[in-house]
C-alpha atoms as a PDB file:
ATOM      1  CA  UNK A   1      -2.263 -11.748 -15.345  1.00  0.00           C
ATOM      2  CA  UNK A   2       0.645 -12.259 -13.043  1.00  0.00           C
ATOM      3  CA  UNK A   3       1.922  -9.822 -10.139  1.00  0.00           C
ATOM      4  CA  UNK A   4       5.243  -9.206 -12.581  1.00  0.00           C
ATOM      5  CA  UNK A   5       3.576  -8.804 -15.978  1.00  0.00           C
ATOM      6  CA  UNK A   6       0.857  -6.561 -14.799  1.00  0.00           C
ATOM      7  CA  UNK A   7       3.926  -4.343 -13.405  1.00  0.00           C
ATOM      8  CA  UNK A   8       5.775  -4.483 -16.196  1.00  0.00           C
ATOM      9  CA  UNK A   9       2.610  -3.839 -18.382  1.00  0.00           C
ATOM     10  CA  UNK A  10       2.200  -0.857 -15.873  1.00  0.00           C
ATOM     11  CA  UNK A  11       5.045   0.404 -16.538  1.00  0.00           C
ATOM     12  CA  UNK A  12       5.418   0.625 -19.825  1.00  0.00           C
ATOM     13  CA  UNK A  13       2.135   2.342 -19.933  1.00  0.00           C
ATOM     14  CA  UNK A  14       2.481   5.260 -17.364  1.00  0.00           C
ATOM     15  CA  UNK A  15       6.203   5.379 -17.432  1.00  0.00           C
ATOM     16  CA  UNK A  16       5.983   4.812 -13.512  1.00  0.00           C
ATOM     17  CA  UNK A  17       5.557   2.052 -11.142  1.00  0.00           C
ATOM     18  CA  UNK A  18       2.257   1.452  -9.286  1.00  0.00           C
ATOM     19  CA  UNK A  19       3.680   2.953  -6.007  1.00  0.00           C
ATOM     20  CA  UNK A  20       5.013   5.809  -7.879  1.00  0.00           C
ATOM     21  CA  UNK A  21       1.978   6.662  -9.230  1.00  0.00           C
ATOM     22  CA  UNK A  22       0.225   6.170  -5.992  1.00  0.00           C
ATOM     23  CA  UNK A  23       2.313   8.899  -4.668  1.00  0.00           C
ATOM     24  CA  UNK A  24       1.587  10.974  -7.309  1.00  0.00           C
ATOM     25  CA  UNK A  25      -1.944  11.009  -7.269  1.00  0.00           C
ATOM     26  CA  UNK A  26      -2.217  11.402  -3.403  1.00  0.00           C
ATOM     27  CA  UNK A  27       0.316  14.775  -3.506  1.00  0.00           C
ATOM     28  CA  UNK A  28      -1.735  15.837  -6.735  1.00  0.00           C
ATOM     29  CA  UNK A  29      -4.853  15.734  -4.056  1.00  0.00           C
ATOM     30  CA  UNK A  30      -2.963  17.094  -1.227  1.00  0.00           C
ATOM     31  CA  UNK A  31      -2.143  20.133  -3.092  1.00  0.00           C
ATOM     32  CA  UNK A  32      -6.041  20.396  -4.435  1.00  0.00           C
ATOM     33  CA  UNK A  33      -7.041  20.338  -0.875  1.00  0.00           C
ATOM     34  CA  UNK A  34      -4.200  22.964   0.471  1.00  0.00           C
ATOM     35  CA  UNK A  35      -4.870  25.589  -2.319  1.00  0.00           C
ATOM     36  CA  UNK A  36      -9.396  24.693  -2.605  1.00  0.00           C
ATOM     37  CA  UNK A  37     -10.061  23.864   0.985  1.00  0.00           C
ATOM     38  CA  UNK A  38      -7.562  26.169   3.144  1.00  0.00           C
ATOM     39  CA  UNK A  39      -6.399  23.253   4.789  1.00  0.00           C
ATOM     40  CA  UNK A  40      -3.206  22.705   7.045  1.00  0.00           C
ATOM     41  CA  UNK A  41      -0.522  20.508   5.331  1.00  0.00           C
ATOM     42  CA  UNK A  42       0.027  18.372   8.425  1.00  0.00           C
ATOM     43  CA  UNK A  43      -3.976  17.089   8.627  1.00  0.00           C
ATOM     44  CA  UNK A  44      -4.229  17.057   5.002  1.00  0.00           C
ATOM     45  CA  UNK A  45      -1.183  14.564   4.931  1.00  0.00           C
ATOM     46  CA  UNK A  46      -2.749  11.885   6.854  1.00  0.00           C
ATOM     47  CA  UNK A  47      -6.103  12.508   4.726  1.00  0.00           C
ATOM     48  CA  UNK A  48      -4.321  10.693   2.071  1.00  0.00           C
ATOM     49  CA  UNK A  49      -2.577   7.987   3.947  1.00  0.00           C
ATOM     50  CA  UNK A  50       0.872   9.366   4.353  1.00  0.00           C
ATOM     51  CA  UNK A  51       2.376   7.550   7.433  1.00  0.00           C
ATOM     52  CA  UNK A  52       4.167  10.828   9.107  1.00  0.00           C
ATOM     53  CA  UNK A  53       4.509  14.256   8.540  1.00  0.00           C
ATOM     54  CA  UNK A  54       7.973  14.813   8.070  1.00  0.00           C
ATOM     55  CA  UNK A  55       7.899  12.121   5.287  1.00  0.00           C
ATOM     56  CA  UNK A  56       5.017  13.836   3.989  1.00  0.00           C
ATOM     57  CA  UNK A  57       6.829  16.994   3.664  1.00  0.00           C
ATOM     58  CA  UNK A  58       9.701  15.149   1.901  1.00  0.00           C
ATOM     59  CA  UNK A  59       7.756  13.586  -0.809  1.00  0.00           C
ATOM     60  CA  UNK A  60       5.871  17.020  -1.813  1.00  0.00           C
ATOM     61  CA  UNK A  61       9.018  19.157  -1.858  1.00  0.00           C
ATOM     62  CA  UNK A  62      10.151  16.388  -4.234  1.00  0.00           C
ATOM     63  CA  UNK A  63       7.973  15.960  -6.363  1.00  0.00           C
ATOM     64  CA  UNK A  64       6.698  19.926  -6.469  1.00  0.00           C
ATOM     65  CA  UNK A  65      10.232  21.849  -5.592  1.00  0.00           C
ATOM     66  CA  UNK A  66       8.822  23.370  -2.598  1.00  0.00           C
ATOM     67  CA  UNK A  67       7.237  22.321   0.603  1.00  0.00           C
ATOM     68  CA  UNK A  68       3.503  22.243   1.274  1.00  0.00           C
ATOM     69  CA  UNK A  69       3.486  24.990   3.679  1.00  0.00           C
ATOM     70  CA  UNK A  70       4.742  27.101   0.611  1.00  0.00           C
ATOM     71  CA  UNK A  71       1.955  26.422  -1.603  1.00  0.00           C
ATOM     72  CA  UNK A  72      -0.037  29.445  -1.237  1.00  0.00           C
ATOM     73  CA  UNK A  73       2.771  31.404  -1.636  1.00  0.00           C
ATOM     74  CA  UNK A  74       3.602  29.830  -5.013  1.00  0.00           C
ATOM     75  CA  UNK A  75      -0.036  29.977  -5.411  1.00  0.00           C
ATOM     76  CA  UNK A  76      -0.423  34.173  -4.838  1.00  0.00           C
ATOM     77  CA  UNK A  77       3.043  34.366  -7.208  1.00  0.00           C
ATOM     78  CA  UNK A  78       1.713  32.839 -10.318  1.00  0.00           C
ATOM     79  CA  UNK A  79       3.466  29.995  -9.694  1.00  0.00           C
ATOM     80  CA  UNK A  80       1.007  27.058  -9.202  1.00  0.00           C
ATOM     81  CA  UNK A  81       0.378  25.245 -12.209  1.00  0.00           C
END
């Protein structure tokens, strides 16, 4: 299968792109570790593979509506899901 048809395939399957759903699963891990482990966003972040911090902190808030350092917060409100 070719580089475009196994994208497109991809696509149509998990209504994302690869990358996106790379992204996806590494936040969805980064907020497992933050609310099972304790951990600090910033080390967590590069457990993962995100290049910087900052960038990091971008992507979560994006994808979650509120940055990492919040998540125990949301976590103690009810608000995790």
């Amino acid at each position: 299968m070719g580089v475009r048809s196994f994208y497109n395939h991809f696509k149509t399957i998990t209504s994302s792109t690869p990358l996106q759903c790379i992204k996806k699963i590494r936040l969805d891990k980064v907020r497992q570790l933050l609310v099972n482990q304790r951990l600090q966003a910033n080390g967590v972040a590069y457990m993962v593979g995100a290049e910087t911090s900052p960038q990091f902190s971008r992507e979560y808030k994006r994808h979650f509506g509120y940055p990492p350092k919040d998540t125990r917060l949301h976590l103690t409100a009810g608000v995790l899901t």
